[in-house]
Protein backbone atom coordinates (compact mmCIF):
# COMPACT_ATOMS: atom_id res chain seq x y z
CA UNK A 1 68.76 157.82 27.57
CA UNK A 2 66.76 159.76 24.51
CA UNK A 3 67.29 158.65 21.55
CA UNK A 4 66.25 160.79 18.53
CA UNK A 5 66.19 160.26 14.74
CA UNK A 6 65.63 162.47 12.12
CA UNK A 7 65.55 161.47 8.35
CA UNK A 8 65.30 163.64 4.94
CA UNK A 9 64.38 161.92 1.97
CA UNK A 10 64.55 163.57 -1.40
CA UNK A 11 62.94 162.96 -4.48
CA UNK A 12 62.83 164.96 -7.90
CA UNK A 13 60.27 167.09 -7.24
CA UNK A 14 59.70 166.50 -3.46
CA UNK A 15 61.71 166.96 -0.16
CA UNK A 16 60.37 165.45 3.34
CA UNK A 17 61.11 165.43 6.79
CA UNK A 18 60.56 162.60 8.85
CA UNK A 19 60.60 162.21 12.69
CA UNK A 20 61.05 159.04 14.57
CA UNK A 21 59.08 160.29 17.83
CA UNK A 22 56.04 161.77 15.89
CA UNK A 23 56.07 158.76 13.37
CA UNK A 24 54.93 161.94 11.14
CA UNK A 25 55.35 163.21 7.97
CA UNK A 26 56.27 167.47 9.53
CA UNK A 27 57.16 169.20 6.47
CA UNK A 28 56.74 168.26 2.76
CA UNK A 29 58.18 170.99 0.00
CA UNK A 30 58.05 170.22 -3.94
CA UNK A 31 61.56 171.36 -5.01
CA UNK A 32 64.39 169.62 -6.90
CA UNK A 33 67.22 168.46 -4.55
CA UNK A 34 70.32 166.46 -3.62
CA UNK A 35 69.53 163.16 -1.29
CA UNK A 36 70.82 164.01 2.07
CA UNK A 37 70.36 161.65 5.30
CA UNK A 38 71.19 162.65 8.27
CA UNK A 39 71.20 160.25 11.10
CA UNK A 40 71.69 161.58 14.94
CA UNK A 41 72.14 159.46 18.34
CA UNK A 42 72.34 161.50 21.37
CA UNK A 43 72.84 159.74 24.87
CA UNK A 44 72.43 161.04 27.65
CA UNK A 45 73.19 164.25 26.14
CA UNK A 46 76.88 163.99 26.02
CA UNK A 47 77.36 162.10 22.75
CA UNK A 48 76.66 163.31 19.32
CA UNK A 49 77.47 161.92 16.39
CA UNK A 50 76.96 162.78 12.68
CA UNK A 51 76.81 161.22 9.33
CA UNK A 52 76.36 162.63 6.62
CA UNK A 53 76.42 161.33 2.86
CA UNK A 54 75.35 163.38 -0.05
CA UNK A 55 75.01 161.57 -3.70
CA UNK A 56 73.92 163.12 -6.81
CA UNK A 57 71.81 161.70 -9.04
CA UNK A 58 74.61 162.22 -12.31
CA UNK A 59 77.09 160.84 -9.84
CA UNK A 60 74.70 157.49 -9.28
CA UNK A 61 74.02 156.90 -12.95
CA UNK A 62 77.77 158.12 -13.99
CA UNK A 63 78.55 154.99 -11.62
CA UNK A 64 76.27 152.61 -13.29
CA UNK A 65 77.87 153.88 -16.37
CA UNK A 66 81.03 153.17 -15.57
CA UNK A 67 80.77 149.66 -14.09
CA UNK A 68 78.74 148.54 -17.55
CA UNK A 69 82.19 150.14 -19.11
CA UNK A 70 83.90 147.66 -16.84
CA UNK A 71 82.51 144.55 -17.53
CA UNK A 72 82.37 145.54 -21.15
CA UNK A 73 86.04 146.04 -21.14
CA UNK A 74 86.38 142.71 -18.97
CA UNK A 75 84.18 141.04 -21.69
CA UNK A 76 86.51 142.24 -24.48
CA UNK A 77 89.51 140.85 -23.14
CA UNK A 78 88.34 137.79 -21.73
CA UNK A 79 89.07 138.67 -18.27
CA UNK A 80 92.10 136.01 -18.40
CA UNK A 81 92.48 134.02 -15.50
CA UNK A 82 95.51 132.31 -13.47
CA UNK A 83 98.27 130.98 -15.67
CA UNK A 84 97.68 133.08 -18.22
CA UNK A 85 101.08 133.81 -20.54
CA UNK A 86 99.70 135.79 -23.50
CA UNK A 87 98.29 136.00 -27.08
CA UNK A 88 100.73 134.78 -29.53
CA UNK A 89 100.39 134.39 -33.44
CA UNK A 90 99.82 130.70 -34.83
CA UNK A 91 101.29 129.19 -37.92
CA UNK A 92 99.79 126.57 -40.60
CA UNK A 93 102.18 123.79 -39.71
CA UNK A 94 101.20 124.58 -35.79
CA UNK A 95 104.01 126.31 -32.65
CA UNK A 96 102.50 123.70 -30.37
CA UNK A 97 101.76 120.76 -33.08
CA UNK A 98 102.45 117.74 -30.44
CA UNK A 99 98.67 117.42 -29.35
CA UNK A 100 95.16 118.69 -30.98
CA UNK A 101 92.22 118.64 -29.88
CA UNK A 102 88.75 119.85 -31.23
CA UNK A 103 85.97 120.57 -28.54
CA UNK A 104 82.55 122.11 -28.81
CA UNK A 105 82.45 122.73 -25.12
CA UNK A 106 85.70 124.27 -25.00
CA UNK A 107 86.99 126.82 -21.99
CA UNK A 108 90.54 127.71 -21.17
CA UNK A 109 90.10 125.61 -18.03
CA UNK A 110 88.80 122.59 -20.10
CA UNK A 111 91.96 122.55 -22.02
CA UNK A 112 94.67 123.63 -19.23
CA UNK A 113 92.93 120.02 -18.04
CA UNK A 114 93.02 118.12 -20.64
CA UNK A 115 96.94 119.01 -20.92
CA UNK A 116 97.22 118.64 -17.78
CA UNK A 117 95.87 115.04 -18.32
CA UNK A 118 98.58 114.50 -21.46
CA UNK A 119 101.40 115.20 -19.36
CA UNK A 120 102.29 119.15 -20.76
CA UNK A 121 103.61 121.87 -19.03
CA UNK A 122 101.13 124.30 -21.35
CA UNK A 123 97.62 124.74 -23.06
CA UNK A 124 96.63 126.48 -26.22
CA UNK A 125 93.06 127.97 -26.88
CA UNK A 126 92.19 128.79 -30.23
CA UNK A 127 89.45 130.23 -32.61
CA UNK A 128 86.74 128.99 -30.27
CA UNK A 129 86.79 125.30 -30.24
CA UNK A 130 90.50 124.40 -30.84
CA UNK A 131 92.55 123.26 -27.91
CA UNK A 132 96.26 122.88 -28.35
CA UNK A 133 99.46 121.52 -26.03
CA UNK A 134 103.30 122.55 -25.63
CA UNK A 135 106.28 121.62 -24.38
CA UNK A 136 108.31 123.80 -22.22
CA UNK A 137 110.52 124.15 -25.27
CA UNK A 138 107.70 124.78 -27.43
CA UNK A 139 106.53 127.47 -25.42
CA UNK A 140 110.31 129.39 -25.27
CA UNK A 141 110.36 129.11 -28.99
CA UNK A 142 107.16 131.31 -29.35
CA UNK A 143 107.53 134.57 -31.34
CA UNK A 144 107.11 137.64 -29.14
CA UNK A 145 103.34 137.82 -27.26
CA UNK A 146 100.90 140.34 -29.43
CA UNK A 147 98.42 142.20 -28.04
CA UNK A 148 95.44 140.84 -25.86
CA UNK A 149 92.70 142.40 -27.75
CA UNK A 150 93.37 140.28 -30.75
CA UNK A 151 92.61 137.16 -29.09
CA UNK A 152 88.90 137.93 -28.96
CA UNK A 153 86.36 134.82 -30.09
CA UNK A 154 84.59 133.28 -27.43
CA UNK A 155 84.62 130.07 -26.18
CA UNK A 156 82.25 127.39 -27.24
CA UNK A 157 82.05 126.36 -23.67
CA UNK A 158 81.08 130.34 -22.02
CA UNK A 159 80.69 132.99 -24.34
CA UNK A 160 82.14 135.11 -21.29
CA UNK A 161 85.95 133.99 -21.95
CA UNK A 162 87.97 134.22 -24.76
CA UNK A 163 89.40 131.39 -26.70
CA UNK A 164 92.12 132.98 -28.81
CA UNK A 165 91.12 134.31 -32.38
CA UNK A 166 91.88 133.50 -36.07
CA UNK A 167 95.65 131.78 -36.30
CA UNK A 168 96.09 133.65 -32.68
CA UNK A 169 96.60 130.97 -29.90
CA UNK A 170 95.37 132.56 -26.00
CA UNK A 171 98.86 130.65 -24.04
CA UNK A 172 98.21 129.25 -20.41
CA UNK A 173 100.88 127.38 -18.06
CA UNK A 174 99.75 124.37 -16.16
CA UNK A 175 99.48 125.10 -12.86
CA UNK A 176 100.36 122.36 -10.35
CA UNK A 177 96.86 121.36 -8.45
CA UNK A 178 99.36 120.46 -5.52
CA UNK A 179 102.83 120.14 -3.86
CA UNK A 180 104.42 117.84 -6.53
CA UNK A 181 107.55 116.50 -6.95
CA UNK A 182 108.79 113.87 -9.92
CA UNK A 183 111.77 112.03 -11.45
CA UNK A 184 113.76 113.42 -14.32
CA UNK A 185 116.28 112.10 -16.66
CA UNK A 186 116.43 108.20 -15.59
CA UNK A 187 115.99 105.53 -18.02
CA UNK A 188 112.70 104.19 -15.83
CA UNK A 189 109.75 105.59 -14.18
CA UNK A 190 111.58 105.25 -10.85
CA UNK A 191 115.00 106.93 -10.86
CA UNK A 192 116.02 110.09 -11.90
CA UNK A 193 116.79 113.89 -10.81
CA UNK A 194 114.35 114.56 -7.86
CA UNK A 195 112.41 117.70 -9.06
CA UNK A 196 109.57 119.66 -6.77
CA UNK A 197 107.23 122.52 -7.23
CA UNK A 198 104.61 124.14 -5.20
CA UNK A 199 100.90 124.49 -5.52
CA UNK A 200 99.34 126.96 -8.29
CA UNK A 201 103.01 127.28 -9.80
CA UNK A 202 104.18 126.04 -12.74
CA UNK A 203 108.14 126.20 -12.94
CA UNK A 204 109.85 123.20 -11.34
CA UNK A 205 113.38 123.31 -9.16
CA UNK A 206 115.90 120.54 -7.86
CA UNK A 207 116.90 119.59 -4.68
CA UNK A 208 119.91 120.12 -2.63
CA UNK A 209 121.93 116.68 -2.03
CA UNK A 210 123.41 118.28 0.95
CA UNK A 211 121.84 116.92 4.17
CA UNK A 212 119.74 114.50 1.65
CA UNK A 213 119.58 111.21 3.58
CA UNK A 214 118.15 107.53 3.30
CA UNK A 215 115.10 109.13 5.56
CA UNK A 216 114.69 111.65 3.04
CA UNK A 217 114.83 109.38 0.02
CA UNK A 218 112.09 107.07 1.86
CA UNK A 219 109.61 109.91 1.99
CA UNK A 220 110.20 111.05 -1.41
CA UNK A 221 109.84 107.65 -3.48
CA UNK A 222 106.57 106.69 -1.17
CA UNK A 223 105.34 109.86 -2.62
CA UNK A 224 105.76 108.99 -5.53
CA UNK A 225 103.81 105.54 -5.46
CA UNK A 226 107.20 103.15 -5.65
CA UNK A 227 108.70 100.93 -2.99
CA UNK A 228 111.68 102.25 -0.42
CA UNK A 229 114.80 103.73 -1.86
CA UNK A 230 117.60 101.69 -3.27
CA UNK A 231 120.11 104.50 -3.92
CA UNK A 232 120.93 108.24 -4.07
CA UNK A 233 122.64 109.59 -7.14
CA UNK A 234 124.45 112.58 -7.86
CA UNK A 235 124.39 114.72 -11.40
CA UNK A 236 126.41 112.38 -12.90
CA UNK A 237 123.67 109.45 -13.76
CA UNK A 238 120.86 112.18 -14.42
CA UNK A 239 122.57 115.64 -14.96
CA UNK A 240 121.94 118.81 -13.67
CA UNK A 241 118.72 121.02 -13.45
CA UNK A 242 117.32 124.22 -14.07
CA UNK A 243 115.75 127.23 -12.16
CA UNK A 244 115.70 127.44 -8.98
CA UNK A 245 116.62 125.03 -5.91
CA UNK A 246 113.66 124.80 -3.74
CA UNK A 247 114.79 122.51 -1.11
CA UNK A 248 117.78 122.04 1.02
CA UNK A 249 118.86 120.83 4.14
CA UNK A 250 115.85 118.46 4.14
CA UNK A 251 115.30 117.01 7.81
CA UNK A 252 112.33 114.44 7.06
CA UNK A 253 111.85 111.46 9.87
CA UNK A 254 110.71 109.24 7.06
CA UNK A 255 106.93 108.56 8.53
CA UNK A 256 105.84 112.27 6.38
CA UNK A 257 103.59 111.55 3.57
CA UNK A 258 105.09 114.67 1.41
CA UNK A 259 108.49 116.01 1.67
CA UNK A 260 106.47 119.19 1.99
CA UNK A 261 105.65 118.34 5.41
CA UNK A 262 109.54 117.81 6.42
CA UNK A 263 111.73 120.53 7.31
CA UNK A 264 113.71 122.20 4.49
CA UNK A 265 115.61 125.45 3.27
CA UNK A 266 113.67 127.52 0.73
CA UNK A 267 115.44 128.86 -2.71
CA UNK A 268 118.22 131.61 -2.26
CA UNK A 269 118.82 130.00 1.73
CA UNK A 270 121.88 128.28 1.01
CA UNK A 271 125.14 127.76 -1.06
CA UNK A 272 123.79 124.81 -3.24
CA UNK A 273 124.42 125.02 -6.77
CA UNK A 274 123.16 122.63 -9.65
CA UNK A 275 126.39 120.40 -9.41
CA UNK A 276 124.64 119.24 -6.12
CA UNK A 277 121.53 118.52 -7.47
CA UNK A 278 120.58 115.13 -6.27
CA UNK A 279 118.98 111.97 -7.93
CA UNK A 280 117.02 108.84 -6.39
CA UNK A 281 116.27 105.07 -7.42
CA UNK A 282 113.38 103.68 -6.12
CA UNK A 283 112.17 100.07 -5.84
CA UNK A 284 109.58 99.42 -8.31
CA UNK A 285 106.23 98.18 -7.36
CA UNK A 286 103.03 96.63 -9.40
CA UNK A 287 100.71 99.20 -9.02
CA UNK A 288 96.93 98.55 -8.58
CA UNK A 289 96.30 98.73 -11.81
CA UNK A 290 99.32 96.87 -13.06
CA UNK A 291 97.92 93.68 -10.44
CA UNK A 292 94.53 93.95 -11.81
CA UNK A 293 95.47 93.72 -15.16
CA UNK A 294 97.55 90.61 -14.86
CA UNK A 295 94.53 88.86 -13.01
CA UNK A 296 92.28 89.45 -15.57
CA UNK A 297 94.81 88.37 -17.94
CA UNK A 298 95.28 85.23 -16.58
CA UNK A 299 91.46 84.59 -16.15
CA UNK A 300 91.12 84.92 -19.94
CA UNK A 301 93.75 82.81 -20.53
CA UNK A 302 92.28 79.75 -18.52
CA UNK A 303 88.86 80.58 -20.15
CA UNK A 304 90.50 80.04 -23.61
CA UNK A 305 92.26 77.16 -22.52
CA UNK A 306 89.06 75.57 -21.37
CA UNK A 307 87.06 76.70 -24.29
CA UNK A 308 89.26 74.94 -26.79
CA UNK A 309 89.46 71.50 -24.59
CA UNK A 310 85.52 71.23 -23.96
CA UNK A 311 85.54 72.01 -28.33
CA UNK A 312 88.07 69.50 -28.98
CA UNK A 313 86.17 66.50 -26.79
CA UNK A 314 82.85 67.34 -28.26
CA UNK A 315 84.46 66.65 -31.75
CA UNK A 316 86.04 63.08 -30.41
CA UNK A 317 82.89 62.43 -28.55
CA UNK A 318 80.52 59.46 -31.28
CA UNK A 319 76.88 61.01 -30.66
CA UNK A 320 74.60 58.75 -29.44
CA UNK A 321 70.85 58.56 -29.23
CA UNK A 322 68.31 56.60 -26.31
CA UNK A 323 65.69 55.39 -27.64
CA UNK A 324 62.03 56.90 -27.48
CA UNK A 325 60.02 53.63 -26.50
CA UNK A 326 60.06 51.12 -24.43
CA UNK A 327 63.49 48.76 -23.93
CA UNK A 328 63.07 45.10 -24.90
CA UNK A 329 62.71 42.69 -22.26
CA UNK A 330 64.90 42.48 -19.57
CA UNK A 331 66.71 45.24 -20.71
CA UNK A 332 67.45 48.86 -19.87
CA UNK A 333 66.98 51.58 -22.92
CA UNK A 334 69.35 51.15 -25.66
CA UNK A 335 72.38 53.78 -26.54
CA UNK A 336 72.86 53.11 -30.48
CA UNK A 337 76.15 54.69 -31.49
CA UNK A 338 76.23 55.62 -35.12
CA UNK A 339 78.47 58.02 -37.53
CA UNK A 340 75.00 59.24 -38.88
CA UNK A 341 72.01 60.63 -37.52
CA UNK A 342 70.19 57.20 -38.28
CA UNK A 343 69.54 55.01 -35.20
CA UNK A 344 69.48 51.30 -35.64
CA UNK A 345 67.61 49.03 -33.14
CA UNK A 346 65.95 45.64 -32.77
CA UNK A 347 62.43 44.86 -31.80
CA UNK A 348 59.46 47.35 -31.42
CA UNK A 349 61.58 50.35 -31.49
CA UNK A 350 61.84 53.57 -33.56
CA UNK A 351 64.55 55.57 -34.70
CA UNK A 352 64.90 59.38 -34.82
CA UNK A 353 66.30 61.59 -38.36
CA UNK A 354 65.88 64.61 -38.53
CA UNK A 355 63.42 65.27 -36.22
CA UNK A 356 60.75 62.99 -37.05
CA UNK A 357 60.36 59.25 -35.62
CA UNK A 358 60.37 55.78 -37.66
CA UNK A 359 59.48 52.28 -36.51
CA UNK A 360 62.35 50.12 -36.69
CA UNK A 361 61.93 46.45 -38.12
CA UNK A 362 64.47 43.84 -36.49
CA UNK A 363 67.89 43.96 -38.61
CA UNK A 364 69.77 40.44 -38.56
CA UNK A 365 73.11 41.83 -37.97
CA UNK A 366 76.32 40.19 -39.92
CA UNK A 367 78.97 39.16 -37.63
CA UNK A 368 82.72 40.39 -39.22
CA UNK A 369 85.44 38.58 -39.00
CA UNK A 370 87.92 38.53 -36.60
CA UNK A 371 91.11 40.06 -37.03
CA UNK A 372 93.93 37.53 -37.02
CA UNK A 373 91.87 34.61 -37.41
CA UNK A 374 92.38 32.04 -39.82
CA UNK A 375 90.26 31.79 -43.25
CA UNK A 376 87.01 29.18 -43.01
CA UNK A 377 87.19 25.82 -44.12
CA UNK A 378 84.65 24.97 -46.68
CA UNK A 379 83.59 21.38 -47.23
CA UNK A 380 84.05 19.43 -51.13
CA UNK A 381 81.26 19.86 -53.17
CA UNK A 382 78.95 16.98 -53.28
CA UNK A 383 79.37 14.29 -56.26
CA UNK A 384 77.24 14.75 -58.79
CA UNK A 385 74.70 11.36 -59.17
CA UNK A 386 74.52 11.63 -63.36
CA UNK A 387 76.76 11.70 -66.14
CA UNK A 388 77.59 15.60 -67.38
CA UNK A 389 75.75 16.66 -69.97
CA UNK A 390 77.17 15.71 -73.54
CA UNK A 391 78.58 17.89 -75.25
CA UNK A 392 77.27 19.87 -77.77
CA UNK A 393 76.14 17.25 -80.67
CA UNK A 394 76.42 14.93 -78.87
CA UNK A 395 73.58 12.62 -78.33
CA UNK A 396 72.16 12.64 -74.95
CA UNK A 397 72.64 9.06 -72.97
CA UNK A 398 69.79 7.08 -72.39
């Protein structure tokens, strides 16, 4: 096999001519020309192939031209990403007033988010920082979409996207981040008109009662976070949807953990109408949360209750001192219970106020009487061994 290469190289005042075999430079002219390369395998003789690609100079910077046009233009119109509905004019007393929120790292994804979060169908981006959320009746009542252009400040959060413009409001649907499904129309969280849509779409549809068993019903409300399904309801307890019917003719074993993973007509694949649109009860549960909250509920509770006994026997409880020296004889130290913070105490003993200690003198203590005792009997006065004294005038006796 020979294998030969050749290779012209072309600068703007200089042509060359390289060989591969030589590993030489064989010609050199000084001329103004085109870059050519031309690249050559022969095997054997009996194969030859050619390539050859001629670029202009004007044609390599009219490209580089043209793709700083691009991004330009991309720049100007904020390149809009998935979801994106329009620019649509604002008014002072607000087209989606429901929710407002001001954020100095705003981006169109940061508010699709933080509706997302709030439970809307769409997000609002406006004059740079100002994030805004819609119903879906919101969003039909919109005036008629204006031109892109005019939603044109950027974002606080990347000065490479725009956030709407001066009273003009940049319009995005929340996508679903998932196969979801939900509950519509039922005066709890777990009943209503069983509802589905698909990932990175944002318009929901119903489901087909026909075929809809207990199996199906079982996977649905697990999905959902409740307990197994009580009942399945027709439109008359929740009414009839909208859009399209996504599912029919569901065949779930009622182990799947989505009813995406069970078997199921798509929209337009049967005869189902809205009048079969079909509703669920679940059993409610406590949900993590829910059981967390009561536990720490009840812990504060018995920590109050405690609180307010150990208070209320510290008030009842007479304080009481022991005192600093030594006990009298034969005895252990002495409690002294008083209403004061004076200590009382016979013998060589002190007494604590305030802080500092006082010797105590021995107090002769006066017994009280009984209660229910009767009164002392007190013995007749003595008689007296002399006369009274006279009266006055009177002459003393001798």
């Amino acid at each position: 096999m020979s294998t030969s290469l050749s290779y012209k190289r072309s600068g703007p005042n200089e042509h060359e001519i390289f060989e591969k075999g030589s590993g030489q430079v064989k010609s050199r002219t000084y001329h103004r020309s085109s870059l050519l390369a031309v690249v050559a395998f022969t095997s054997l003789d009996l194969v030859s192939i050619e390539f050859s690609i001629s670029v202009t100079k004007d044609r390599i910077m009219a490209g580089v031209w043209t793709a700083l046009l691009l991004l330009t233009i991309l720049r100007g119109t904020g390149a809009q990403g998935d979801g994106y509905e329009g620019c649509y004019v604002d008014q002072a007393d607000r087209n989606f007033p429901d929710e407002e929120k001001w954020d100095g790292q705003l981006t169109n994804d940061r508010c699709v988010s933080h509706c997302r979060d709030q439970g809307y169908p769409y997000a609002a981006t406006e004059f740079t920082f100002q994030c805004f959320c819609g119903t879906e009746a919101q969003f039909n009542n919109l005036p008629a979409a204006t031109p892109d252009d005019e939603c044109s400040t950027d974002c606080t959060g990347n000065s490479g996207e725009k956030c709407g413009g001066a009273w003009r409001m940049s319009v995005y649907a929340v996508l679903a981040l998932k196969n979801e499904i939900r509950l519509v129309g039922g005066s709890e969280w777990e009943e209503g008109r069983l509802e589905v849509r698909t990932y990175n779409t944002k318009d929901w549809g119903t489901v087909c009662s026909d075929g809809f068993d207990m199996e199906d019903a079982k996977v649905a409300c697990n999905m959902l976070g409740f307990g197994d399904p009580e009942f399945i309801r027709d439109t008359t307890y929740f009414g009839q949807g909208t859009g399209d019917i996504k599912m029919a003719n569901l065949g779930c074993g009622g182990h799947e953990s989505s009813l995406f993973d069970c078997s199921y007509d798509g929209p337009g694949s049967g005869s189902c109408t809205h009048g079969d649109d079909v509703g669920l009860v679940c059993e409610a549960v406590l949900s993590a949360g829910a059981i967390v909250g009561i536990v720490i509920g009840v812990l504060v509770v018995i920590i109050i209750v405690v609180t307010i006994t150990c208070v209320c026997c510290q008030k009842n409880k007479t304080p009481g001192r022991v005192l600093d020296t030594a006990p009298p004889t034969g005895g252990a130290p002495m409690v002294v219970h008083t209403s004061s913070n004076v200590m009382y105490a016979p013998g060589n003993a002190t007494y604590m106020q305030q802080g500092v200690a006082f010797p105590m003198q021995p107090v002769q203590t006066v017994p009280y009487a009984q209660p229910n005792q009767p009164p002392a009997q007190f013995p007749a006065p003595p008689a007296y061994d002399q006369a009274a004294r006279p009266a006055v005038g009177q002459p003393l006796p001798q």
